[in-house]
N, C-alpha and C. Protein backbone atom coordinates (compact mmCIF):
# COMPACT_ATOMS: atom_id res chain seq x y z
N UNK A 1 52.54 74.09 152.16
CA UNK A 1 52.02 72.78 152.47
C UNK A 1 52.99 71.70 152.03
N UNK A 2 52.95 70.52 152.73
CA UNK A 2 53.85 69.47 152.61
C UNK A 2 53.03 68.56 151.35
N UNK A 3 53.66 68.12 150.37
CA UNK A 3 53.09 67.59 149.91
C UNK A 3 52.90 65.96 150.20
N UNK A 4 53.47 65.67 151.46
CA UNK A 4 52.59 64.44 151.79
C UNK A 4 51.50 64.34 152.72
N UNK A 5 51.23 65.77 153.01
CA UNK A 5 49.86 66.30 153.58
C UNK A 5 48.74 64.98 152.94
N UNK A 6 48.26 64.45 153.92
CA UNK A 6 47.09 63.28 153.86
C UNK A 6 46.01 63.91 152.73
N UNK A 7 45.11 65.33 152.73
CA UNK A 7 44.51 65.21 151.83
C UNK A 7 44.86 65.68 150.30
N UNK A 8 46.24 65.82 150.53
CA UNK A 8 46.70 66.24 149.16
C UNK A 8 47.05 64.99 148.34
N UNK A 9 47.68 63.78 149.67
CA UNK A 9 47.78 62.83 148.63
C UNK A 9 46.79 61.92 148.11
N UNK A 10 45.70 62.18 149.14
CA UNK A 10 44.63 61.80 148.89
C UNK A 10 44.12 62.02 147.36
N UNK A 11 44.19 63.29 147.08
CA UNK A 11 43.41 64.00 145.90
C UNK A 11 44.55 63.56 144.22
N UNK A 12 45.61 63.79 145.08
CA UNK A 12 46.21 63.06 144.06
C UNK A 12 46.48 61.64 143.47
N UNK A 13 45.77 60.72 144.54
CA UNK A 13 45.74 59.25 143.89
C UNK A 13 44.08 59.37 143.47
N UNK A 14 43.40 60.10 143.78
CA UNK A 14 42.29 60.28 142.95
C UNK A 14 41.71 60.39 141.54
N UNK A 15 42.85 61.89 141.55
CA UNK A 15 42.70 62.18 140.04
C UNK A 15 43.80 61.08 139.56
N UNK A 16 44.75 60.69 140.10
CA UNK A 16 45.35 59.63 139.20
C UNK A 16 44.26 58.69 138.62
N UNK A 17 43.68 58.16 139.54
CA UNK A 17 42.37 57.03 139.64
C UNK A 17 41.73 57.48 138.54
N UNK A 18 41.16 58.71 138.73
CA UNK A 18 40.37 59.46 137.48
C UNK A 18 40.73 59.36 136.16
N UNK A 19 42.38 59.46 136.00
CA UNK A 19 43.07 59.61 134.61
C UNK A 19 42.97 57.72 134.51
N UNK A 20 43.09 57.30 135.05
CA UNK A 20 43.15 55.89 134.64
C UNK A 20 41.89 55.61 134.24
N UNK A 21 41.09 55.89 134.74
CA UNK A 21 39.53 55.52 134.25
C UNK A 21 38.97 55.86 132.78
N UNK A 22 39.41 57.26 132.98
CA UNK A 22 38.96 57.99 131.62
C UNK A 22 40.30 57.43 130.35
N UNK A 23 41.61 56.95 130.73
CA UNK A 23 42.17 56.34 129.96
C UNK A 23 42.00 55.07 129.25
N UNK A 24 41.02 54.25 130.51
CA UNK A 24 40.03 53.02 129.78
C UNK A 24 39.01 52.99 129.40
N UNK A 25 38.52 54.14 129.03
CA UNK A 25 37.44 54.36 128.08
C UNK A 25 37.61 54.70 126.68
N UNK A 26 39.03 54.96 126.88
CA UNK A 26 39.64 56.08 125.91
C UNK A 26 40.08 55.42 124.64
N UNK A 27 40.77 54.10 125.77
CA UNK A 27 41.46 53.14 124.93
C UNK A 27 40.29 51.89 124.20
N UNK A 28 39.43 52.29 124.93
CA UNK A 28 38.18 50.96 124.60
C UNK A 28 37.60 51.74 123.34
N UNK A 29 37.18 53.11 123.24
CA UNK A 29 37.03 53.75 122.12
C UNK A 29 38.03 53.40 120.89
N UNK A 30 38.85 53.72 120.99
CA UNK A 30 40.27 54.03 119.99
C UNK A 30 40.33 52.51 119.39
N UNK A 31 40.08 51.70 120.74
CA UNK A 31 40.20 50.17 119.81
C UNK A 31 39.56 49.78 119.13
N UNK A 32 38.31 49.86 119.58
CA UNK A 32 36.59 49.77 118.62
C UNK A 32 36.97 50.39 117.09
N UNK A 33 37.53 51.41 116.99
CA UNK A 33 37.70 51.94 115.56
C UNK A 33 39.06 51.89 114.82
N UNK A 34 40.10 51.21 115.73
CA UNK A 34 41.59 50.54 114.68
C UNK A 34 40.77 49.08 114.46
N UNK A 35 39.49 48.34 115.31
CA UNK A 35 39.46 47.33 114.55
C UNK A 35 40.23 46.33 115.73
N UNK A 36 40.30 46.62 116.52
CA UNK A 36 40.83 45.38 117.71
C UNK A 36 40.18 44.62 118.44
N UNK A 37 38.81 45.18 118.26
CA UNK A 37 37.93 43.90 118.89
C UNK A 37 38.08 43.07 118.27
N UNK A 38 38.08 41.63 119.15
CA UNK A 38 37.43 40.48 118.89
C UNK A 38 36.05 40.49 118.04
N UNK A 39 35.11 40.80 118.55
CA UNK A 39 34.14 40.92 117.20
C UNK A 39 34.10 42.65 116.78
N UNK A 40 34.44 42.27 115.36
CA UNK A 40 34.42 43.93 114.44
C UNK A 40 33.12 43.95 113.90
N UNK A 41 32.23 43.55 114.23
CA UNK A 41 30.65 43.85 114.23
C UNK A 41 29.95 44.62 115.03
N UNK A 42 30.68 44.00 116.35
CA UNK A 42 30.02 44.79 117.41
C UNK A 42 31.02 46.34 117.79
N UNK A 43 31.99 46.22 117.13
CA UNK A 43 32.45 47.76 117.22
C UNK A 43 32.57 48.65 116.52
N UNK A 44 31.90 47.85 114.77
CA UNK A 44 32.04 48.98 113.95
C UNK A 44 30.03 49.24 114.32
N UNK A 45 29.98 49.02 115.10
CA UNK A 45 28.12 48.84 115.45
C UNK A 45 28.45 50.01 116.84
N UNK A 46 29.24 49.87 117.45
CA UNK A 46 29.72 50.83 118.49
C UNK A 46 30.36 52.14 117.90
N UNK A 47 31.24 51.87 117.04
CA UNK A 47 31.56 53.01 116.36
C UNK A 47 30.47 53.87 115.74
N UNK A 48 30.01 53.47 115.41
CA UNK A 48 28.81 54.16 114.35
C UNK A 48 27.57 54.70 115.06
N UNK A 49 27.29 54.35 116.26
CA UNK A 49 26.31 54.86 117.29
C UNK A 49 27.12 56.09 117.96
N UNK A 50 28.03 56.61 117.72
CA UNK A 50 29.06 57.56 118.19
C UNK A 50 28.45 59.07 117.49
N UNK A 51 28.81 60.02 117.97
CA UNK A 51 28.54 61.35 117.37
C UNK A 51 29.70 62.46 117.81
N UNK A 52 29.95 62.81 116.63
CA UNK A 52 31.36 63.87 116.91
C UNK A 52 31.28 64.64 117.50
N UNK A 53 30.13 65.64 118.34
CA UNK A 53 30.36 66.05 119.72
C UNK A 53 30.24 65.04 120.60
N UNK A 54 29.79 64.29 120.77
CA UNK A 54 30.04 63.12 121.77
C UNK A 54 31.54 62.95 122.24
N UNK A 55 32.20 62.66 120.85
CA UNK A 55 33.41 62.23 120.96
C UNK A 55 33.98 63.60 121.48
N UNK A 56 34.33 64.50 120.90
CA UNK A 56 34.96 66.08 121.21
C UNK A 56 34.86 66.21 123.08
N UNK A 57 33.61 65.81 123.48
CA UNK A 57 33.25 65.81 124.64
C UNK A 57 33.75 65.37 125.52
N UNK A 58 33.90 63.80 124.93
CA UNK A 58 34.39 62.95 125.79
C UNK A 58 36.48 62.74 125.73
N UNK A 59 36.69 63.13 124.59
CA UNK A 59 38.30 63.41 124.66
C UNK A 59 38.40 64.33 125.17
N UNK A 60 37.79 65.53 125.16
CA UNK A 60 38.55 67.11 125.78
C UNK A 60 38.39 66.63 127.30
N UNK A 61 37.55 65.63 127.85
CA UNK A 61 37.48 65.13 129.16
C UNK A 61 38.57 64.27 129.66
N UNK A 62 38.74 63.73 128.27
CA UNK A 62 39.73 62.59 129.19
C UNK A 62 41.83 63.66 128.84
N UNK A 63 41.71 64.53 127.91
CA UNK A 63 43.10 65.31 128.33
C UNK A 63 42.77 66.45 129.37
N UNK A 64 41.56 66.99 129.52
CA UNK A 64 41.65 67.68 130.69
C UNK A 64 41.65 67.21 132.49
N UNK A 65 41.32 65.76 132.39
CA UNK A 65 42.24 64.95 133.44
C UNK A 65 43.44 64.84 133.36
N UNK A 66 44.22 64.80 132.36
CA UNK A 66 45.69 64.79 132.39
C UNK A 66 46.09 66.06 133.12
N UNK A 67 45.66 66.82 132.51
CA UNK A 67 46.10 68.34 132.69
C UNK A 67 45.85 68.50 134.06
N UNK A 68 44.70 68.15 134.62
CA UNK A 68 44.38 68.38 136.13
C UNK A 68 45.38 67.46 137.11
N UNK A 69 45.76 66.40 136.45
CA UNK A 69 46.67 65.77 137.61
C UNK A 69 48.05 66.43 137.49
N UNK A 70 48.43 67.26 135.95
CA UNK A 70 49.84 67.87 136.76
C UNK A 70 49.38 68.80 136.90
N UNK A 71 48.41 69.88 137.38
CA UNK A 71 48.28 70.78 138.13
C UNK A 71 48.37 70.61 139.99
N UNK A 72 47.30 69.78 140.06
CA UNK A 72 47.31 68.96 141.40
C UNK A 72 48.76 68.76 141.62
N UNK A 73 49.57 67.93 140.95
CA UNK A 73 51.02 67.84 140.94
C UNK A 73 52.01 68.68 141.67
N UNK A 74 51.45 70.45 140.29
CA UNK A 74 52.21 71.39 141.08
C UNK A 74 51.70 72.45 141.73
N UNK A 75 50.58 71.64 142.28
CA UNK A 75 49.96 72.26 143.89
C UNK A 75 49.22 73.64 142.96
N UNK A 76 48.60 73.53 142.10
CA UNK A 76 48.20 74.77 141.75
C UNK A 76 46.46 74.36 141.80
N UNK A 77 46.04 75.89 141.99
CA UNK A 77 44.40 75.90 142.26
C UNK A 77 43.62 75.77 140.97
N UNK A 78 44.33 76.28 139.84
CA UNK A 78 43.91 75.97 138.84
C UNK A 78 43.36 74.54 138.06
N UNK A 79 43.40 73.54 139.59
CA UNK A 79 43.15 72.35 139.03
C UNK A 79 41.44 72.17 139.74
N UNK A 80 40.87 73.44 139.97
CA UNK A 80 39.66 72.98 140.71
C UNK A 80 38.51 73.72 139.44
N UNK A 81 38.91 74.70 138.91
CA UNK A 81 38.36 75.10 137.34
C UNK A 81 38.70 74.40 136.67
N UNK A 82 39.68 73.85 136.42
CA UNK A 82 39.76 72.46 134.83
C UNK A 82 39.21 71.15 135.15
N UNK A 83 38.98 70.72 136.45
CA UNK A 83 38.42 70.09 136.61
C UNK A 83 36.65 70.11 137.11
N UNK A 84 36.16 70.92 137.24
CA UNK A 84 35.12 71.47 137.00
C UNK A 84 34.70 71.42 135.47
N UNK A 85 35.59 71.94 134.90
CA UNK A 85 35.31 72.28 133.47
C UNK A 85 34.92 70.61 132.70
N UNK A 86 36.22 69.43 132.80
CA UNK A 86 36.48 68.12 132.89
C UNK A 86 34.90 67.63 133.53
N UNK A 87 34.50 67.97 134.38
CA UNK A 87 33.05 67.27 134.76
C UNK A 87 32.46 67.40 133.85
N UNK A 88 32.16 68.59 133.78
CA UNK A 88 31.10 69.06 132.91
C UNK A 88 31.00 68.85 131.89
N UNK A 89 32.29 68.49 131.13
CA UNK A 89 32.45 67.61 129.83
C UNK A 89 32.09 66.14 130.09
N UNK A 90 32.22 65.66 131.45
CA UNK A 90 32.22 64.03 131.30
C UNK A 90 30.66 64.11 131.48
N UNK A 91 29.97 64.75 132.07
CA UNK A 91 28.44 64.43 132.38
C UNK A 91 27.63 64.75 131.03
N UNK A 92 28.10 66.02 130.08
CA UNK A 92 27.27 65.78 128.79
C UNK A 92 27.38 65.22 128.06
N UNK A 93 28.55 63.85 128.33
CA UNK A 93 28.85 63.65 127.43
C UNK A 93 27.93 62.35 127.98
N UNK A 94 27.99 61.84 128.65
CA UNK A 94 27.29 60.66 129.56
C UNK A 94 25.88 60.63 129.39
N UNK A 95 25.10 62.27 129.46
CA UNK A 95 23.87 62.68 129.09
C UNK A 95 23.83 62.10 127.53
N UNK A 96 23.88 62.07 126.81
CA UNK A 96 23.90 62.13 125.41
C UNK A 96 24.49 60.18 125.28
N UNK A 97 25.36 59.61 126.04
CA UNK A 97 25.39 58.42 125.91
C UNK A 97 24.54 57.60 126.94
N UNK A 98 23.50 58.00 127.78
CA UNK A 98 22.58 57.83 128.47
C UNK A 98 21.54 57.29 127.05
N UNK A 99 21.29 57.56 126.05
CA UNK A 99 20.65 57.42 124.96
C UNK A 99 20.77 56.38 124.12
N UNK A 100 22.06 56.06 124.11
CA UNK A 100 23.03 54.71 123.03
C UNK A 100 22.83 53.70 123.58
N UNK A 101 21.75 52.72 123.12
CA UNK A 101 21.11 51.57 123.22
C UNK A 101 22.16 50.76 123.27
N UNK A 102 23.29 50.81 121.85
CA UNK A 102 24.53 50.21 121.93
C UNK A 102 25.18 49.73 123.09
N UNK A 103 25.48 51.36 123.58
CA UNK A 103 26.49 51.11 124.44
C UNK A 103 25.75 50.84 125.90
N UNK A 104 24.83 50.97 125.89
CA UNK A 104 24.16 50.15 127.53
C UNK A 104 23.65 48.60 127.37
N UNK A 105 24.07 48.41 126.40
CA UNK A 105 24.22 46.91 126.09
C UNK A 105 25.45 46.08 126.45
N UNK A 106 26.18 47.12 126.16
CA UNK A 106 27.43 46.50 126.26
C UNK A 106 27.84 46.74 127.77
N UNK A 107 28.04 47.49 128.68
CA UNK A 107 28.00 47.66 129.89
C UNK A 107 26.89 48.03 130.99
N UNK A 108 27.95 48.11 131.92
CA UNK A 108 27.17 47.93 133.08
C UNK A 108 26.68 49.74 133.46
N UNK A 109 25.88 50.56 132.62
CA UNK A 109 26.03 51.76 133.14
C UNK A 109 25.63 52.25 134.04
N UNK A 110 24.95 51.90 135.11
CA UNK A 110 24.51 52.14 135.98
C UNK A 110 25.55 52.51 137.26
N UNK A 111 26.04 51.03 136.65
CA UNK A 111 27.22 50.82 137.62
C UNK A 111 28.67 52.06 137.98
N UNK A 112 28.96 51.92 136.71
CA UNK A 112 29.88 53.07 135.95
C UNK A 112 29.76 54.21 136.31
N UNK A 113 28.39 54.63 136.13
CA UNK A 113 27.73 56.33 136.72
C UNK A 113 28.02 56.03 138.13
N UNK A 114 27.67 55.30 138.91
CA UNK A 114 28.20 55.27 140.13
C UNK A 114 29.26 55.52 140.75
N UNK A 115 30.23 54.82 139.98
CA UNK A 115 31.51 55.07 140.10
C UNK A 115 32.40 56.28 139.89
N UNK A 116 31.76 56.57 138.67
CA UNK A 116 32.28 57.87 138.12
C UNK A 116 31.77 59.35 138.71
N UNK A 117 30.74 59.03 139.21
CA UNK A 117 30.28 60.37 139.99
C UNK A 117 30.88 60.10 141.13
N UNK A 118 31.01 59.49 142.27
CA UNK A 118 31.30 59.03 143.30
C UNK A 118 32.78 59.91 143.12
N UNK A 119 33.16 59.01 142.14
CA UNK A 119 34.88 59.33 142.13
C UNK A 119 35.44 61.05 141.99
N UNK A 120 34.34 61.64 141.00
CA UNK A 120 34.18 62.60 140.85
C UNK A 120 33.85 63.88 141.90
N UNK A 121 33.34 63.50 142.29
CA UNK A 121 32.98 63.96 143.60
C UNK A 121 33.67 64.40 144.93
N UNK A 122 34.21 63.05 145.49
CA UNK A 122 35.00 63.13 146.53
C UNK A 122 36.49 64.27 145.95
N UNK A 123 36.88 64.13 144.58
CA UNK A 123 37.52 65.16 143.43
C UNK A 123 37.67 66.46 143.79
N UNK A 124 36.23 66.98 143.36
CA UNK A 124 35.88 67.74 143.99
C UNK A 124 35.61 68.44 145.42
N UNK A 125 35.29 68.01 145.91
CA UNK A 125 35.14 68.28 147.34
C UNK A 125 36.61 68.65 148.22
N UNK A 126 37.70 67.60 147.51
CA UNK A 126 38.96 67.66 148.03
C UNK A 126 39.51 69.31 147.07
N UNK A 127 39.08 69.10 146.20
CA UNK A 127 39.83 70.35 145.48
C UNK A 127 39.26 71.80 146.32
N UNK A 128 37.80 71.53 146.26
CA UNK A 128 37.99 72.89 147.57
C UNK A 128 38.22 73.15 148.38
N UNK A 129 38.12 72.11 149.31
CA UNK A 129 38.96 72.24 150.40
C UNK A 129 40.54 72.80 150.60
N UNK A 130 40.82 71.81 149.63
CA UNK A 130 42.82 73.05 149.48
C UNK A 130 42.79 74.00 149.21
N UNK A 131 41.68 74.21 147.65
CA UNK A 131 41.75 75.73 147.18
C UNK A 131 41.68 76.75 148.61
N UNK A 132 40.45 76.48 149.42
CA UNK A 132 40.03 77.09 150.27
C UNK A 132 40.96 77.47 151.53
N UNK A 133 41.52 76.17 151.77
CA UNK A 133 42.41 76.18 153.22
C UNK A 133 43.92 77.16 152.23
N UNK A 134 44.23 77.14 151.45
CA UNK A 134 45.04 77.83 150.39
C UNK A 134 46.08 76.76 150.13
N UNK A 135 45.94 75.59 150.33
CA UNK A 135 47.18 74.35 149.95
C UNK A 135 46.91 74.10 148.79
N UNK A 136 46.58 75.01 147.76
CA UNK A 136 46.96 74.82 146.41
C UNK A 136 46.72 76.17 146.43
N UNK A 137 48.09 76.55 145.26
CA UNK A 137 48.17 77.66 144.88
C UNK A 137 47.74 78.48 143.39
């Protein structure tokens, strides 16, 4: 397969999309607890509504998007199990922050789940399709 095959590049500005997303969550976390908000009330108040599988959950999600975009990269199928796997980390982890009064205060989650499944999704769908047609190996 060519890799400027339409749905390959498709899938790959996706999961790019994906890694960027989960990289601004990542970074909105990480800042909340060096203390870079503007108000350090409301993030050591964010920090502290946090739970260390939460977190475990939600990082092994956001490097197993990395990992899935250089697989996708080098056309390998192995990016339709890590990213599978990557869902399934982002949705329990979402389940469990579905709960944090905090943090649905602070955003729009409704919105977000929208987005993020949506995005997730079409992800998916593209990943089997190659797996299937065999344009990832």
């Amino acid at each position: 397969m060519r890799r400027s095959g339409l749905p390959y590049l498709a899938l790959l500005s996706l999961v790019a999309i994906q890694v960027i997303y989960a990289g601004y969550w990542a970074v909105h976390d990480i800042s909340a607890r060096l203390g870079l908000w503007a108000d350090t009330d409301a993030a050591r108040t964010f920090v502290s509504s946090l739970t260390a599988t939460q977190e475990v959950l939600f990082f092994s999600h956001v490097i197993l998007n990395a990992v899935v975009l250089g697989l996708v990269w080098k056309r390998r199928w192995w990016a339709l199990p890590a990213f599978i796997l990557s869902f399934v980390l982002d949705r329990a982890e979402w389940v469990i922050m579905a709960g944090n009064v905090v943090f649905s205060n602070m955003v729009a989650v409704d919105a977000w789940t929208v987005f993020s499944f949506t995005l997730q999704g079409m992800i998916i769908a593209l990943l089997v399709v190659l797996v299937s047609e065999g344009r990832l190996r």
